[in-house]
C-alpha atoms as a PDB file:
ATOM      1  CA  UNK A   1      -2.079  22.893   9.075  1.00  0.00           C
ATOM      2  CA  UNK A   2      -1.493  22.795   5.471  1.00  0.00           C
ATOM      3  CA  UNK A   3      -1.234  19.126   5.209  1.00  0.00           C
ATOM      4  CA  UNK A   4      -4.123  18.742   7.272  1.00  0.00           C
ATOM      5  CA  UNK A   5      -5.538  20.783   4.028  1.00  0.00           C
ATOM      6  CA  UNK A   6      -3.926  18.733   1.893  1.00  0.00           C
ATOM      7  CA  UNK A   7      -1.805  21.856   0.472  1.00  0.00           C
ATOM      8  CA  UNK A   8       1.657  19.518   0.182  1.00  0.00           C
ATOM      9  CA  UNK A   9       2.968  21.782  -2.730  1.00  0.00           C
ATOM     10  CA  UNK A  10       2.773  25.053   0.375  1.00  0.00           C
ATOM     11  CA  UNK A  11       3.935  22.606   2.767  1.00  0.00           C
ATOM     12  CA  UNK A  12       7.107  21.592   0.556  1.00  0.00           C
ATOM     13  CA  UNK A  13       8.131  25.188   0.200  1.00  0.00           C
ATOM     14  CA  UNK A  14       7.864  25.676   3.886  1.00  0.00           C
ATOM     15  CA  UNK A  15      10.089  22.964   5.063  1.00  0.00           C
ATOM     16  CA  UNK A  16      13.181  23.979   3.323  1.00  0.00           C
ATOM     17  CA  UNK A  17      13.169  27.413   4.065  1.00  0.00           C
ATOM     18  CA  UNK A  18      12.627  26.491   7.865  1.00  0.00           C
ATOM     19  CA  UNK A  19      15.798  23.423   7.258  1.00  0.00           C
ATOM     20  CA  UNK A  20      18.115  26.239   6.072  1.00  0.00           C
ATOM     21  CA  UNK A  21      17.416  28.155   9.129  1.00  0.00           C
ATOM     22  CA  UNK A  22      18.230  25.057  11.284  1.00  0.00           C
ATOM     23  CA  UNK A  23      18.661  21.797   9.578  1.00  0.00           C
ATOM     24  CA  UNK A  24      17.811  19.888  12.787  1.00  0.00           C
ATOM     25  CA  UNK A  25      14.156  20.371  12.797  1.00  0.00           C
ATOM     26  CA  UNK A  26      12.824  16.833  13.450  1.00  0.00           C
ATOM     27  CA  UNK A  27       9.116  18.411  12.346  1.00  0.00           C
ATOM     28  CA  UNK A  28      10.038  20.491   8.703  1.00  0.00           C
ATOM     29  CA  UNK A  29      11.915  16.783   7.607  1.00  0.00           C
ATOM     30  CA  UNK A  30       8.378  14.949   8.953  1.00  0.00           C
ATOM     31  CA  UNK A  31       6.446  17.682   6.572  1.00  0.00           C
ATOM     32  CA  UNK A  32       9.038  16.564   3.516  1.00  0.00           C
ATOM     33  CA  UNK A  33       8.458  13.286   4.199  1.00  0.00           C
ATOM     34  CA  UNK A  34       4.781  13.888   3.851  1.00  0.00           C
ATOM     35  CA  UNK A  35       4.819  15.356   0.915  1.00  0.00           C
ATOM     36  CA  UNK A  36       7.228  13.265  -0.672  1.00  0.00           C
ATOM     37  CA  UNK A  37       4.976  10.417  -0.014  1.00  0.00           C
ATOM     38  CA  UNK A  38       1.907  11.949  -1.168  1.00  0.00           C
ATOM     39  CA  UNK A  39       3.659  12.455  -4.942  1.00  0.00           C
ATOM     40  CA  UNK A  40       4.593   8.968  -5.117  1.00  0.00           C
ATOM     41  CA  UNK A  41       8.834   9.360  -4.597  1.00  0.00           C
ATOM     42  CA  UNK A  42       8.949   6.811  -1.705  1.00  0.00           C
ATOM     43  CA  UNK A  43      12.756   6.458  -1.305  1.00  0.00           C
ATOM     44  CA  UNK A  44      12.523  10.291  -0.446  1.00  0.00           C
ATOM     45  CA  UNK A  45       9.669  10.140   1.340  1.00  0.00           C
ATOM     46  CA  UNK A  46      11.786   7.313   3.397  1.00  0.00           C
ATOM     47  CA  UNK A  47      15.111   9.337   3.733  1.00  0.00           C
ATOM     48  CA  UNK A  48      13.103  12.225   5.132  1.00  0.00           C
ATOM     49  CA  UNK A  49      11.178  10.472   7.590  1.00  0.00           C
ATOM     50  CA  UNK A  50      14.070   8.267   8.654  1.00  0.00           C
ATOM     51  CA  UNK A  51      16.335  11.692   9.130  1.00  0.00           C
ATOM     52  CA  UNK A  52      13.231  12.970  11.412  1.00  0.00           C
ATOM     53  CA  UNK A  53      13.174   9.798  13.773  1.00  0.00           C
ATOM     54  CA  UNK A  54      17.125  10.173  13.968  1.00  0.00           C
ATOM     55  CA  UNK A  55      16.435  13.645  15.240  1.00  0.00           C
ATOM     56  CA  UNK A  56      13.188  12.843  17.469  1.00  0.00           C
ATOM     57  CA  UNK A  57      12.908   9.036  18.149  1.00  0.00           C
ATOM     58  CA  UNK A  58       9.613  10.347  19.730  1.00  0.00           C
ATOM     59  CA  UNK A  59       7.939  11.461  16.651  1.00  0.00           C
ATOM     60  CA  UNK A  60       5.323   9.009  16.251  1.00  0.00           C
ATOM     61  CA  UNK A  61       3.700  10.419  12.522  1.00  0.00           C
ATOM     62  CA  UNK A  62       7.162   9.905  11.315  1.00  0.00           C
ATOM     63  CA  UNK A  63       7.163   6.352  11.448  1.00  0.00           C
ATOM     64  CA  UNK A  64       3.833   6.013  10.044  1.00  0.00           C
ATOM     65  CA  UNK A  65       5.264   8.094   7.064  1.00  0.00           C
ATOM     66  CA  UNK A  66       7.991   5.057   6.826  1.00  0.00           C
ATOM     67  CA  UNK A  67       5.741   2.427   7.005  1.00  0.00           C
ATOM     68  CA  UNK A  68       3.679   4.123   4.074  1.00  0.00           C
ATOM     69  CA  UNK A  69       6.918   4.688   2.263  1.00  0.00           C
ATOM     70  CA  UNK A  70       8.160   0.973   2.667  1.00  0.00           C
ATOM     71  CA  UNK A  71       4.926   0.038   1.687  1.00  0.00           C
ATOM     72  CA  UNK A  72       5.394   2.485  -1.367  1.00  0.00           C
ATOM     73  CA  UNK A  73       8.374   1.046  -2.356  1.00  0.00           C
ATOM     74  CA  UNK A  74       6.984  -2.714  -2.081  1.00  0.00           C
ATOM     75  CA  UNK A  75       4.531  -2.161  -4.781  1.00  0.00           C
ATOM     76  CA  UNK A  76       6.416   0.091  -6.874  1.00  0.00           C
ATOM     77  CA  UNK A  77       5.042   2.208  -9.597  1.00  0.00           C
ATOM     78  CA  UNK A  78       1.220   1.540 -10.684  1.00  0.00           C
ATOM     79  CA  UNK A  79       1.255   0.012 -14.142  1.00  0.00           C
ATOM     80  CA  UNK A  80      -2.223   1.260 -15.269  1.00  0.00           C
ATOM     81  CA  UNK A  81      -2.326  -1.511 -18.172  1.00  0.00           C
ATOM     82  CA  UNK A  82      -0.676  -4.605 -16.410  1.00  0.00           C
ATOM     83  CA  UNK A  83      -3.190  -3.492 -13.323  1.00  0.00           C
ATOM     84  CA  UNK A  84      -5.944  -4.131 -16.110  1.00  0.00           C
ATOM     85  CA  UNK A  85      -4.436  -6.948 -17.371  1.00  0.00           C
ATOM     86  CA  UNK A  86      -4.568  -8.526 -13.684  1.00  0.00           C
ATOM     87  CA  UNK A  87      -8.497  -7.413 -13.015  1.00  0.00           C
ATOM     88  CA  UNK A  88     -10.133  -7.758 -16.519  1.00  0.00           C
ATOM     89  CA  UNK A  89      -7.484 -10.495 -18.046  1.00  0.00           C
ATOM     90  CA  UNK A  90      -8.039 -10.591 -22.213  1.00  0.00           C
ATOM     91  CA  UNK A  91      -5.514 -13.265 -22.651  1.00  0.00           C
ATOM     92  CA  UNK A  92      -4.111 -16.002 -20.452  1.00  0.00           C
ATOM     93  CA  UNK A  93      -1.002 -15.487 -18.478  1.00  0.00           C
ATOM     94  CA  UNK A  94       2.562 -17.079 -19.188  1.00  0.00           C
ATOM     95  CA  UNK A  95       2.791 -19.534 -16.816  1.00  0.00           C
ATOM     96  CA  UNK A  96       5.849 -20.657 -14.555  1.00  0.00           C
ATOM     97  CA  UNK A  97       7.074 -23.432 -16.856  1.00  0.00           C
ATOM     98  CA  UNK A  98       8.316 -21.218 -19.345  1.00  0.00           C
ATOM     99  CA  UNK A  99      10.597 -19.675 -16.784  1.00  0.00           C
ATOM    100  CA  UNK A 100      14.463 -20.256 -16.920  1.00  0.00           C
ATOM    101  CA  UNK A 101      16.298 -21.766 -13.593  1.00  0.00           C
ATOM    102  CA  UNK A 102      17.666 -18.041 -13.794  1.00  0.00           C
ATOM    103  CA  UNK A 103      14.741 -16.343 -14.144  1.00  0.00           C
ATOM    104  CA  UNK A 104      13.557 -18.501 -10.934  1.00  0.00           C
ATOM    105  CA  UNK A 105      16.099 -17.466  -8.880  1.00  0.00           C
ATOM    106  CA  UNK A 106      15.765 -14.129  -9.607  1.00  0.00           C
ATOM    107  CA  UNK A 107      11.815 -14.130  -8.349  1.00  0.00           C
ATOM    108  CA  UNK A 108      12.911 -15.689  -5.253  1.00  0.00           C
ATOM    109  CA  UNK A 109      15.232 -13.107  -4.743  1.00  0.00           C
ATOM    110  CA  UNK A 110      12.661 -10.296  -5.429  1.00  0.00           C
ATOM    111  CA  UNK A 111      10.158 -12.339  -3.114  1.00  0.00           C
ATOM    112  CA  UNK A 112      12.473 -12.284  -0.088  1.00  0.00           C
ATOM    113  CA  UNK A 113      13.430  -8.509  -0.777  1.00  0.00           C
ATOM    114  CA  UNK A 114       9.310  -7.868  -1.005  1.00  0.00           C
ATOM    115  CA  UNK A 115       8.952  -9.554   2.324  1.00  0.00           C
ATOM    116  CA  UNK A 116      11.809  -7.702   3.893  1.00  0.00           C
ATOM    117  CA  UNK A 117      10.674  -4.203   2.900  1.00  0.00           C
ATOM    118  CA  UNK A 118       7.358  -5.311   4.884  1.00  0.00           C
ATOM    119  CA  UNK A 119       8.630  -6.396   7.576  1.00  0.00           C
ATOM    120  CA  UNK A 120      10.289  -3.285   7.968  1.00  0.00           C
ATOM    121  CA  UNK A 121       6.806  -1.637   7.234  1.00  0.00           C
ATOM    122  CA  UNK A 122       5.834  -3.813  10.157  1.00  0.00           C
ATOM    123  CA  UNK A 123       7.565  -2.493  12.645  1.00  0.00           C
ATOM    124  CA  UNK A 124       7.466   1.178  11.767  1.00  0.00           C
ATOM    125  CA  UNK A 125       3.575   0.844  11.856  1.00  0.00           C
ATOM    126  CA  UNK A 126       4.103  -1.637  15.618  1.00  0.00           C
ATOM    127  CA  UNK A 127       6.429   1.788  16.652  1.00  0.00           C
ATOM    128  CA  UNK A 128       3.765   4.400  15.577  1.00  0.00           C
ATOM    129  CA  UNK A 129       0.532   2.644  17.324  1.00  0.00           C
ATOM    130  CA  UNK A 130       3.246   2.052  20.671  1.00  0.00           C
ATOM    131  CA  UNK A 131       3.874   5.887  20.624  1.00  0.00           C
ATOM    132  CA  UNK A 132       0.261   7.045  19.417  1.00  0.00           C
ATOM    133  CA  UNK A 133      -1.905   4.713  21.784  1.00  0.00           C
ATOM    134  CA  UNK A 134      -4.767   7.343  21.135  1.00  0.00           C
ATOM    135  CA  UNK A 135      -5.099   6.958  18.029  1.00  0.00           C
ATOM    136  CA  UNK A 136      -8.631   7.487  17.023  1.00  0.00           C
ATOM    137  CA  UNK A 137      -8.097   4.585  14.108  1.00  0.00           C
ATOM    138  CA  UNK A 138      -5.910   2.665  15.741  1.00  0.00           C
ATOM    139  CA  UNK A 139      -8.065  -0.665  15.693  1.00  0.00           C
ATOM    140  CA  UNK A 140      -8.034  -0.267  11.525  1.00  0.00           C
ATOM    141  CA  UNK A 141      -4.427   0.350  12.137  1.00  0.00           C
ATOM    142  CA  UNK A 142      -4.096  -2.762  13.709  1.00  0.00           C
ATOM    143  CA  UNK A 143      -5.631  -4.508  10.941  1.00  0.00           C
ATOM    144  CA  UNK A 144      -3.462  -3.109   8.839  1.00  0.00           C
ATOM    145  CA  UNK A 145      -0.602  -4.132  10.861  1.00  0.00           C
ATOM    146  CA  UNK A 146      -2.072  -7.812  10.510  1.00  0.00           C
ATOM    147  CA  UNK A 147      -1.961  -7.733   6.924  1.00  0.00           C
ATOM    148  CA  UNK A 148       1.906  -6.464   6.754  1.00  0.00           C
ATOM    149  CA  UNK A 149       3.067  -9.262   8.948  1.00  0.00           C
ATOM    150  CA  UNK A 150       0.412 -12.074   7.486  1.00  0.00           C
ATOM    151  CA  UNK A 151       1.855 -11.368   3.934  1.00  0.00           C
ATOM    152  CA  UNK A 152       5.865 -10.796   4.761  1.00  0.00           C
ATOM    153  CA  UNK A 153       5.780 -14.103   5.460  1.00  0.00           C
ATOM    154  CA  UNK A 154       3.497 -15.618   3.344  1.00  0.00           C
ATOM    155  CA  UNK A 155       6.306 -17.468   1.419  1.00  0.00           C
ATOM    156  CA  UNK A 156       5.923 -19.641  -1.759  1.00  0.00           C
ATOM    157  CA  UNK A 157       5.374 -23.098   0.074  1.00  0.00           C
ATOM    158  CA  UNK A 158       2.323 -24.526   0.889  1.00  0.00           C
ATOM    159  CA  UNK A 159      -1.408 -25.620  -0.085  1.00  0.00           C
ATOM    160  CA  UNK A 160      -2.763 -22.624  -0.377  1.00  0.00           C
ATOM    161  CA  UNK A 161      -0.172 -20.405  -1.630  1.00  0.00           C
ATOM    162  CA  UNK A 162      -0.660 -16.961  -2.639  1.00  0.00           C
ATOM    163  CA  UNK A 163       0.493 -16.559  -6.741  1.00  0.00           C
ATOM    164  CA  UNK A 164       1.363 -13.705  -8.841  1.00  0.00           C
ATOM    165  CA  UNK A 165      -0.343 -12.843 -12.297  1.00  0.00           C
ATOM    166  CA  UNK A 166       2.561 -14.507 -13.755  1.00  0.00           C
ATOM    167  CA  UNK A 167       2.284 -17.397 -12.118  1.00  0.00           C
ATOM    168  CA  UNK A 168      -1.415 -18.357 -13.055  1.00  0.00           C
ATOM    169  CA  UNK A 169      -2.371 -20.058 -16.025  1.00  0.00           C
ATOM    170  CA  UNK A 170      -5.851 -18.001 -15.605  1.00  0.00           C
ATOM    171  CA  UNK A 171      -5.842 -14.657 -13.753  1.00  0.00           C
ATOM    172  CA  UNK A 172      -8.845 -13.789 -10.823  1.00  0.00           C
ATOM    173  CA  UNK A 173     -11.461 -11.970 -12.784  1.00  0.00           C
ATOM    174  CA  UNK A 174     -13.814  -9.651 -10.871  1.00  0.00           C
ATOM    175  CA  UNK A 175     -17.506  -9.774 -11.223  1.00  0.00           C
ATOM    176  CA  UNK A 176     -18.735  -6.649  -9.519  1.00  0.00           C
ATOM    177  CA  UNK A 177     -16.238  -4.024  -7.426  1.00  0.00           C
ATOM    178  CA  UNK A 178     -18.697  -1.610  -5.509  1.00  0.00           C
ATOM    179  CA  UNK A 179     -17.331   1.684  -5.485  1.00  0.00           C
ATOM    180  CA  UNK A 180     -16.669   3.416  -2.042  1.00  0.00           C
ATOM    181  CA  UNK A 181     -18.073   6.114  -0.236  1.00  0.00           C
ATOM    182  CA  UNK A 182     -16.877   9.849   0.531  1.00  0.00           C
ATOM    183  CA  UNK A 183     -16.674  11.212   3.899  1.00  0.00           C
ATOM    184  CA  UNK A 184     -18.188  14.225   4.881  1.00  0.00           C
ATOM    185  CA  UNK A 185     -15.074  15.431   6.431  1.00  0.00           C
ATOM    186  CA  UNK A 186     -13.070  14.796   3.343  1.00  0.00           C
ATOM    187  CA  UNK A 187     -15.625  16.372   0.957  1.00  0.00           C
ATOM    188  CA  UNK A 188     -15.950  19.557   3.116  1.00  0.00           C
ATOM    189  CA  UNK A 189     -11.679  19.569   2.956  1.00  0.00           C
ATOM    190  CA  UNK A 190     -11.986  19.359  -0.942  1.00  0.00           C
ATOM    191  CA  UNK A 191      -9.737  15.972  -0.377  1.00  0.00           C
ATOM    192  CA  UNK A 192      -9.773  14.716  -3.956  1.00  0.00           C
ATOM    193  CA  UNK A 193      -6.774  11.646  -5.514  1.00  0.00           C
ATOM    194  CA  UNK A 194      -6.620   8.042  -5.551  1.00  0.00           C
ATOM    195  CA  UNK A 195      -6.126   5.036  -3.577  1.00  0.00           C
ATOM    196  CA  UNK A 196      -4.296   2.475  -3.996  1.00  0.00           C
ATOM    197  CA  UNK A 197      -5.099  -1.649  -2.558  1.00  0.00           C
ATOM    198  CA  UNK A 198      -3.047  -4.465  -2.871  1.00  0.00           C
ATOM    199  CA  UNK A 199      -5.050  -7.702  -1.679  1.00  0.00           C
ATOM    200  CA  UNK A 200      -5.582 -11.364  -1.697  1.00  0.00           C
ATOM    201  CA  UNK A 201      -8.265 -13.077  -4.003  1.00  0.00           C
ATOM    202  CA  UNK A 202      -8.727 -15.992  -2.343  1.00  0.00           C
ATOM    203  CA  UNK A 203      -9.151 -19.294  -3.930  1.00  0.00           C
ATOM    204  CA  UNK A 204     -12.674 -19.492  -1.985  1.00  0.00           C
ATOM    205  CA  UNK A 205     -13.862 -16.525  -2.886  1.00  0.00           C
ATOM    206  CA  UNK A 206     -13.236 -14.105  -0.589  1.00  0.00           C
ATOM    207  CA  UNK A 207     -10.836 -10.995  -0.220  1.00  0.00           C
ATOM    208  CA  UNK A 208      -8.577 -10.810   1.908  1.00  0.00           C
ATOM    209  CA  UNK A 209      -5.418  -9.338   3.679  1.00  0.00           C
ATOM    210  CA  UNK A 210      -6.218  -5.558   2.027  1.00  0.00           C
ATOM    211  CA  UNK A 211      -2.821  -3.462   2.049  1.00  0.00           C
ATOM    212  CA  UNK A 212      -2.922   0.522   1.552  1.00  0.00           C
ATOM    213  CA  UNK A 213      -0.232   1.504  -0.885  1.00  0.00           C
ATOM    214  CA  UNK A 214      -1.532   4.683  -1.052  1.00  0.00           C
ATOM    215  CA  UNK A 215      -4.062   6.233   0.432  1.00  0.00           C
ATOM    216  CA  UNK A 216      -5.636   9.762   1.207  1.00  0.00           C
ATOM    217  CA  UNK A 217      -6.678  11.348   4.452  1.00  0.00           C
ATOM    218  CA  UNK A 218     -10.021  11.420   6.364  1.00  0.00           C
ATOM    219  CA  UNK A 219     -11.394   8.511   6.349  1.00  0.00           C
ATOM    220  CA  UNK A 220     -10.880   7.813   2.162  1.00  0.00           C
ATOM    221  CA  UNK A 221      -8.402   4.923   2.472  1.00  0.00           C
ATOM    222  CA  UNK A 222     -10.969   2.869   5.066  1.00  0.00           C
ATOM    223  CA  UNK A 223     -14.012   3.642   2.676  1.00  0.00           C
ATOM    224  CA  UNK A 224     -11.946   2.123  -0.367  1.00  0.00           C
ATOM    225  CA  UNK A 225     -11.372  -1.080   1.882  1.00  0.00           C
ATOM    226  CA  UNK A 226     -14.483  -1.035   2.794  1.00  0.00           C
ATOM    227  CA  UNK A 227     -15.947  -1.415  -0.638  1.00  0.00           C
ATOM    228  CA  UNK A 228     -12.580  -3.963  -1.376  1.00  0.00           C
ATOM    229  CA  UNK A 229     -13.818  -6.703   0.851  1.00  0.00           C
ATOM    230  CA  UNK A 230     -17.532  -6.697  -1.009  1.00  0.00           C
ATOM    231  CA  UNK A 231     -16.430  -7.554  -4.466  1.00  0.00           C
ATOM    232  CA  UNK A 232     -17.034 -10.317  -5.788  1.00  0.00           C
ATOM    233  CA  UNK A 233     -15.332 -12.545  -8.070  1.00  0.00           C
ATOM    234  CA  UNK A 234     -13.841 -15.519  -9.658  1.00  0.00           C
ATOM    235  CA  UNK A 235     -10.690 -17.225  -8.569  1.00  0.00           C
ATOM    236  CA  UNK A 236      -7.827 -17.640 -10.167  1.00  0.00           C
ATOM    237  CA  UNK A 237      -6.822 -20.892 -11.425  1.00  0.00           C
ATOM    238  CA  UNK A 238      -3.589 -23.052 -12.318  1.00  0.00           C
ATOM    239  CA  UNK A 239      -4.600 -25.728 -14.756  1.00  0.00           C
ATOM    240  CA  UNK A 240      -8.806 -25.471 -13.416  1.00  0.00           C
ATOM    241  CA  UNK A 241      -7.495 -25.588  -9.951  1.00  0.00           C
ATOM    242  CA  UNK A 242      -8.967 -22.710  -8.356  1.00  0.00           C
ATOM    243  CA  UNK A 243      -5.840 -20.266  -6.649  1.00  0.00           C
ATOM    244  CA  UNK A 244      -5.056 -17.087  -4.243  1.00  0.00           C
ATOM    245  CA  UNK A 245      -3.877 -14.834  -6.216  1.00  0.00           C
ATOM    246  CA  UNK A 246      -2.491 -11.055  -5.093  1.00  0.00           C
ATOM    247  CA  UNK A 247      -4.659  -8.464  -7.473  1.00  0.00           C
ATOM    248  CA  UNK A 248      -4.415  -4.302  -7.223  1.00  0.00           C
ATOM    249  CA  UNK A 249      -6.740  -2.111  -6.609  1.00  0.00           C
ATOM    250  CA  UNK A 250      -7.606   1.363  -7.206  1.00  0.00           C
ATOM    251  CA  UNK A 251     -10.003   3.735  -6.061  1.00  0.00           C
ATOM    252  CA  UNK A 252     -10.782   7.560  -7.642  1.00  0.00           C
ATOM    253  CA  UNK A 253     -11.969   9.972  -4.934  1.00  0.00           C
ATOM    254  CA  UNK A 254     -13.603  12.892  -7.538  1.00  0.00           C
ATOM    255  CA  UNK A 255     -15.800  15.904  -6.544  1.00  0.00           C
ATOM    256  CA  UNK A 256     -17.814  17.113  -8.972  1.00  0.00           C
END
């Protein structure tokens, strides 16, 4: 009940006191693991929620924690500045040729660890649906579960590649980035916080492949991708060829 009222900082001191009484409580580590994730320390929020599927494989909101940490842990921490830098560029980017053969192979090496920790993400969120077939978002879910598995393996080959800021010689810019909606359910709960988008610019225009880093309960995290996939504006572009490009997005849920 209290992170249904999104009171984590209750919840926290709950779950230890109820671990020290008996440490093999597959629920109190599921409660840490909530709460770990919702202040932004995803390798604990991971431990925790991996320790409460060891002790209850059943425990299907456990490995949606996971996938959300995973997912935490792909994107790392938010960079307010470089995440401006990547919407509203000032300056143009460096682009690939200045980079050493070393400097190379250490991207591809970051790519293929990116793509791992998503797979990963994958299946934890494939596990969670399997065990929670009633779940009342579960065709959202599902698209979610698209994205995960679409961009794990999007790779660096082909015609249409998707680029990083650094790799562009001019960054996606946006035009106009509607903002998103409350939900009655979530103003009545006082839910208040951000979320947090990584998507796809595509070089024709259109978003794509939206990704919840971090999101917020009752219904928040679907109005924020709702108002993703209506902004508009301008490709990136290596040397005036128009590119995909992955951009960051972030959302303030405030009640006044």
């Amino acid at each position: 009940m209290l992170l249904r009222r999104n009171k984590f900082s209750e919840a926290l001191r709950a779950a230890p006191t109820a671990l020290k009484i008996e440490p093999a409580i597959a629920n109190a580590h599921y409660v840490v693991s909530v709460v770990r994730l919702n202040a932004g320390t995803y390798d604990e929020a991971l431990s925790a929620a991996n320790e409460s599927i060891r002790l209850n494989s059943k425990l299907a909101a456990a490995y949606l924690v996971k996938s959300e940490a995973l997912w935490g842990l792909y994107s790392g921490p938010v960079d307010n500045s470089a995440r401006e830098q990547t919407l509203f560029p000032s300056r143009p980017a460096p682009t690939p040729k200045s980079l050493t053969p070393e400097q190379w192979e250490e991207r591809r090496r970051k790519v293929k660890e990116d793509e791992a920790l998503l797979r990963q993400s994958a299946e934890s969120l494939e596990t969670y649906l399997k065990l929670n077939p009633a779940e009342p978002s579960a065709d959202r879910w599902q698209a979610q579960l698209a994205t995960l598995k679409a961009i794990s393996n999007i790779g660096e080959a082909g015609p249409d590649a998707v680029k990083y800021g650094g790799d562009v010689t001019t960054k996606a810019r946006v035009l106009a980035k509607p903002a998103p909606q409350y939900t009655d359910e979530a103003r009545r709960a006082g839910i208040r916080g951000r979320v947090v988008l990584r998507a796809i610019f595509g070089s024709d225009g259109r978003v794509r492949h939206i990704l919840v880093l971090k999101g917020l309960p009752m219904g928040l995290s679907w109005q924020a991708i709702e108002a993703a996939r209506h902004i508009r504006f301008t490709p990136a572009e290596i040397d005036g060829k128009p590119v995909s490009m992955f951009v960051q997005l972030e959302y303030f849920f405030n009640l006044y």
